[in-house]
N, C-alpha and C. Protein backbone atom coordinates (compact mmCIF):
# COMPACT_ATOMS: atom_id res chain seq x y z
N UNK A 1 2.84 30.06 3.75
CA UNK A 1 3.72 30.98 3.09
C UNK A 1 4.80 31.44 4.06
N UNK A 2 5.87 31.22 3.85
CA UNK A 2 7.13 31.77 4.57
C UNK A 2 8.48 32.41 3.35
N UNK A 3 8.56 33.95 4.19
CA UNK A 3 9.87 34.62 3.54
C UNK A 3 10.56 34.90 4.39
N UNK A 4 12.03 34.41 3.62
CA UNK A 4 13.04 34.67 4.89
C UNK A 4 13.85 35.83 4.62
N UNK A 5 14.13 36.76 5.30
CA UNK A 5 14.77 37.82 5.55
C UNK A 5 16.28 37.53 6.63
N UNK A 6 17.38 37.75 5.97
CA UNK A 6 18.41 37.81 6.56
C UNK A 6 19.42 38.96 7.02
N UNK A 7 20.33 38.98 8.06
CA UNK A 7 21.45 40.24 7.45
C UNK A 7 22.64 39.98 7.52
N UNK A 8 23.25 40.86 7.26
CA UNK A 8 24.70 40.86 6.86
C UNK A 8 25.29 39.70 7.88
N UNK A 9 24.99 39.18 9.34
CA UNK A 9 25.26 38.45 10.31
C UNK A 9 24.82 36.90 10.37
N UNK A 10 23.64 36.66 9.15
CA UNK A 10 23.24 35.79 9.73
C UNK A 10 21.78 35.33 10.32
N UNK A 11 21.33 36.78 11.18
CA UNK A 11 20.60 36.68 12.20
C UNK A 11 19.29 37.02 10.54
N UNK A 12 17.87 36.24 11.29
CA UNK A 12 16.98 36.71 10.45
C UNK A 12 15.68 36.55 11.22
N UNK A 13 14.79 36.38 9.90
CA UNK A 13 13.08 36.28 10.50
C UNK A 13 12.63 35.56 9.41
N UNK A 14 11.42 35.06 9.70
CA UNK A 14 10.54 34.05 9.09
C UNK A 14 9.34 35.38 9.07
N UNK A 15 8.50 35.64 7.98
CA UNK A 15 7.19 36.03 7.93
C UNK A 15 6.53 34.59 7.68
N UNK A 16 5.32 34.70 8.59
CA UNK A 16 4.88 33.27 8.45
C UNK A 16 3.35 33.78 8.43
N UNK A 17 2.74 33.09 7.77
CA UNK A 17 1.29 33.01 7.80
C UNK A 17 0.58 31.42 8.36
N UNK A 18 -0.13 31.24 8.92
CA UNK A 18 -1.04 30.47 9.34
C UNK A 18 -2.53 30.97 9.85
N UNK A 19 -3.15 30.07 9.33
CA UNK A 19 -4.51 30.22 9.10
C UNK A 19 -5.11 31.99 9.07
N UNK A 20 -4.71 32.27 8.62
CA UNK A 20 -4.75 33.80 8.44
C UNK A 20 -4.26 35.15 9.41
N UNK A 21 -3.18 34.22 10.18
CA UNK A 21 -2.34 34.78 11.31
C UNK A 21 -1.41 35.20 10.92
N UNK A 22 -0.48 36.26 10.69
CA UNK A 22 0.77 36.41 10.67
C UNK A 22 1.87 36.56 11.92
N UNK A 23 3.10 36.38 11.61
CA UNK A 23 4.21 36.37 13.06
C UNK A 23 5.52 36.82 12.53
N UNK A 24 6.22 36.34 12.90
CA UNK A 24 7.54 37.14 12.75
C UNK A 24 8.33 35.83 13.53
N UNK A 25 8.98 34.93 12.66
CA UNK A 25 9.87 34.30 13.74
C UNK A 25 11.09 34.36 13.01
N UNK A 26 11.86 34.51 14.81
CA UNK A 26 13.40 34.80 14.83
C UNK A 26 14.89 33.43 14.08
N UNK A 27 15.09 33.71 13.31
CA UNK A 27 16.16 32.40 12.59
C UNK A 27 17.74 33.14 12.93
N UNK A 28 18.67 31.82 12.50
CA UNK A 28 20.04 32.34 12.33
C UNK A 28 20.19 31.32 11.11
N UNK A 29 21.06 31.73 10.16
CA UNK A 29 21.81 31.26 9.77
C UNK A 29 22.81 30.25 9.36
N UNK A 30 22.64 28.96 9.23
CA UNK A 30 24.11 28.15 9.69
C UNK A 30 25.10 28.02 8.40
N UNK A 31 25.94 27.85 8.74
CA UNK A 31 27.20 27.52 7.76
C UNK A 31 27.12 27.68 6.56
N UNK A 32 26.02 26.62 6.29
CA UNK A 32 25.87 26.17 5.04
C UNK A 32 24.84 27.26 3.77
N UNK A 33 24.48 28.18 5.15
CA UNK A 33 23.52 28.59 3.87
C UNK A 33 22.09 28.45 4.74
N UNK A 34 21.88 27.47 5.45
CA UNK A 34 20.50 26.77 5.85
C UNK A 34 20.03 28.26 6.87
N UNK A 35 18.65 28.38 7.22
CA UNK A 35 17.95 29.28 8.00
C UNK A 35 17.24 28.36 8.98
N UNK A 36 17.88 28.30 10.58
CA UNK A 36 16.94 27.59 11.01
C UNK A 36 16.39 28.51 11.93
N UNK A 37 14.99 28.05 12.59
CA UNK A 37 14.39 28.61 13.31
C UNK A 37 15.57 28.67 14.85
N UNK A 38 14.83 29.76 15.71
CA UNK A 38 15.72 30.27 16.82
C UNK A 38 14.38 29.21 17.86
N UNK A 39 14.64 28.25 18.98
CA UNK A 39 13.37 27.65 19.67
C UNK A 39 13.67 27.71 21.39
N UNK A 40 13.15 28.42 21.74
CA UNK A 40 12.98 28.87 23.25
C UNK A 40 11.75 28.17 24.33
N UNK A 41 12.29 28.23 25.69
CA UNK A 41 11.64 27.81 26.48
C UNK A 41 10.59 29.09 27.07
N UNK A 42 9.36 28.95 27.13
CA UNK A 42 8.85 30.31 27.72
C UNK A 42 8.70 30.48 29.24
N UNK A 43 8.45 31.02 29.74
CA UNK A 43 8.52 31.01 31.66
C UNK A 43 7.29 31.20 32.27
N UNK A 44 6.98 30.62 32.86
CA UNK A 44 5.56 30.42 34.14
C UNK A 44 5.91 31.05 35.24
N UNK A 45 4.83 31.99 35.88
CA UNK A 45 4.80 32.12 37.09
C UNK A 45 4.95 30.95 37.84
N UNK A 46 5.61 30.21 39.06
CA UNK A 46 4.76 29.59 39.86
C UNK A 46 5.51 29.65 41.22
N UNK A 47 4.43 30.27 42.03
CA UNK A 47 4.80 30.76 43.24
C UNK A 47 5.68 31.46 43.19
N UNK A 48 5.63 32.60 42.82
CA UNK A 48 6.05 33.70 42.42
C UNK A 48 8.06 33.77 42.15
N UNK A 49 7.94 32.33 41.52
CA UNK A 49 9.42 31.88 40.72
C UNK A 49 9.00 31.83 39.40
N UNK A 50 10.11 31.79 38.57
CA UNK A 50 10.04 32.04 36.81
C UNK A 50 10.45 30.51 36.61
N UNK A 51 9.47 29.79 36.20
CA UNK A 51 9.91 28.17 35.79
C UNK A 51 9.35 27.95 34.24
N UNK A 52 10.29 27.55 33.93
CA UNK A 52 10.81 26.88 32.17
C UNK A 52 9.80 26.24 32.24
N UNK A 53 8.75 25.97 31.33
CA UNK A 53 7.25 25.46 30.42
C UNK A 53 8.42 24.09 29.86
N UNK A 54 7.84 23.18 29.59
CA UNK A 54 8.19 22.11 29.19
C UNK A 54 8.51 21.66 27.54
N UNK A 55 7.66 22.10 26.92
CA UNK A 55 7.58 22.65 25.46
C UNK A 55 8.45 23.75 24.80
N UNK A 56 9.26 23.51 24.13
CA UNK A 56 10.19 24.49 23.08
C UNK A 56 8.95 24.94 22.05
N UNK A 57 9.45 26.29 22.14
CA UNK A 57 8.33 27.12 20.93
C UNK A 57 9.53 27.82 19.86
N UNK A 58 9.08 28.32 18.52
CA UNK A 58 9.79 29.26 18.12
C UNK A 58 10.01 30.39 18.61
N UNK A 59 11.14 30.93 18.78
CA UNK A 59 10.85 32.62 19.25
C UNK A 59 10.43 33.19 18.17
N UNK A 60 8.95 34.14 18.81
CA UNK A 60 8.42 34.79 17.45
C UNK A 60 7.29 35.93 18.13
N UNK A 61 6.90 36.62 17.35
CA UNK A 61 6.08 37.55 17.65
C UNK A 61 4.82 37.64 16.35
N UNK A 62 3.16 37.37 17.32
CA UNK A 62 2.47 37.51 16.53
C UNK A 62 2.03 38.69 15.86
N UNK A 63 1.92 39.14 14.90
CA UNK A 63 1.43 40.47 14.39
C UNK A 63 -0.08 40.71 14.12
N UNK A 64 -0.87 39.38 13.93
CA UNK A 64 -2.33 39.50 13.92
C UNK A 64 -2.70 39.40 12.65
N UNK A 65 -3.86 39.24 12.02
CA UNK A 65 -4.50 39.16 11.16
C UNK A 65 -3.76 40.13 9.90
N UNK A 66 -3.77 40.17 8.65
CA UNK A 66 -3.18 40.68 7.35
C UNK A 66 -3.27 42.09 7.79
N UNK A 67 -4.24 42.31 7.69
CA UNK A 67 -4.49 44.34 7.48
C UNK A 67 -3.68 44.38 8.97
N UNK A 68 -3.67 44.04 10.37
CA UNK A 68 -2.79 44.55 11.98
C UNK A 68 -1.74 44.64 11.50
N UNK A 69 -1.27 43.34 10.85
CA UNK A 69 0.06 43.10 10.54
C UNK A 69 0.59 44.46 9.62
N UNK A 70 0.06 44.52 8.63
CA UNK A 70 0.66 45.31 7.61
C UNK A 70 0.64 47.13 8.86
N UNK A 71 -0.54 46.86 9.66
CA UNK A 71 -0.18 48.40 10.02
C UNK A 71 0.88 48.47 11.34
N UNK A 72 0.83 47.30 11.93
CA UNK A 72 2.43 47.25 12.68
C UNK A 72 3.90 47.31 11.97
N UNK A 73 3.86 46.71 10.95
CA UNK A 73 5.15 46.51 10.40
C UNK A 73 4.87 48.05 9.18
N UNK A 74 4.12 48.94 9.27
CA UNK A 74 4.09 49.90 9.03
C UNK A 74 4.84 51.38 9.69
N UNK A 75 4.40 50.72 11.07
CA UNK A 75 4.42 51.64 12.14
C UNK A 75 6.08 51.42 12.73
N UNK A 76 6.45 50.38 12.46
CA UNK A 76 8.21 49.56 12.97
C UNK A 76 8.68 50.72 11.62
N UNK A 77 8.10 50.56 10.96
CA UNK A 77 9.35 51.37 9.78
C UNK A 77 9.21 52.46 9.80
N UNK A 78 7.80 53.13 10.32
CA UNK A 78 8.39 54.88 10.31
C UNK A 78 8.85 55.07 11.15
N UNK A 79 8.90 54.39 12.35
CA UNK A 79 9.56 54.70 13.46
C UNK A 79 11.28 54.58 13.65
N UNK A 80 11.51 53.82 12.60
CA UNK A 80 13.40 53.58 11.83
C UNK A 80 13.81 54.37 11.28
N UNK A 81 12.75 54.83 10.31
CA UNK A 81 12.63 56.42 9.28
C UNK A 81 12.61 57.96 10.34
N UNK A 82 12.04 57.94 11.21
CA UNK A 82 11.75 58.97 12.00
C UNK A 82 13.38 59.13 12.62
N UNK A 83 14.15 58.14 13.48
CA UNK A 83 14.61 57.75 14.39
C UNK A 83 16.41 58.43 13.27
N UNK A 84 16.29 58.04 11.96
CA UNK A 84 17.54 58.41 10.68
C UNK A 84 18.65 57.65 11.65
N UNK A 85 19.72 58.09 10.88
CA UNK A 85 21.08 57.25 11.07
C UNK A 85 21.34 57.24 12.57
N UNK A 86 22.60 56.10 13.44
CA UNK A 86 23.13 56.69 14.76
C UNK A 86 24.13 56.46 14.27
N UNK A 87 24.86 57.57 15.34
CA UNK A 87 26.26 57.25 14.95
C UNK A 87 26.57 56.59 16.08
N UNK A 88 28.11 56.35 16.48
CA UNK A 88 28.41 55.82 16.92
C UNK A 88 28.84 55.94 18.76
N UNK A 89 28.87 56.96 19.05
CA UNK A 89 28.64 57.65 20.24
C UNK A 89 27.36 58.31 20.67
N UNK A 90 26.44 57.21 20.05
CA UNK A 90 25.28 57.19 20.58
C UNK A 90 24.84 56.15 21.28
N UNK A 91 25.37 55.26 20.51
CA UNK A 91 25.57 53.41 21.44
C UNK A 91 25.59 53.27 22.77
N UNK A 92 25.33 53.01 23.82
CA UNK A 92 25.07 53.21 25.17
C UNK A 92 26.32 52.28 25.56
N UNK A 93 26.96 51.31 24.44
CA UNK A 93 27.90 50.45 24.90
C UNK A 93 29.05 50.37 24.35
């Protein structure tokens, strides 16, 4: 099961389920309409340098099993709700 969520930009997410896992992966947009996945290299310690893993993954974040999930992506929205509008001279940039 995958729903895609987009915004006004483009930029989106995949809710994804596997084997009773849920995640969150990061998409953009292209031209046409299409949503493709966003696919990143992840980084290894080794000898205390940051070296690129060999394997492209999706960028994504797991949320855990149905009920974690639902109470993280619970907890992301009151915390948006709590947080109300910014304006614009609040932007650090």
């Amino acid at each position: 099961m995958e729903a895609y969520i987009v915004n006004d930009y483009g930029d989106g997410l995949i809710l994804d389920e596997y084997n009773g896992q849920y995640s969150l992966i990061a998409t953009t947009q292209g031209k046409d309409g299409t949503s493709y996945k966003r696919w990143v290299f992840l980084a290894k310690s080794e000898d205390r340098q940051l070296v690129a893993t060999k394997k492209k993954l999706p960028m994504s974040v797991r949320l855990g099993n149905r009920e974690t999930a639902i109470r993280v992506l619970e907890q992301i929205l009151t915390e948006l709700q709590r947080r109300g509008p910014v304006d614009d001279d609040q932007i650090p940039f």
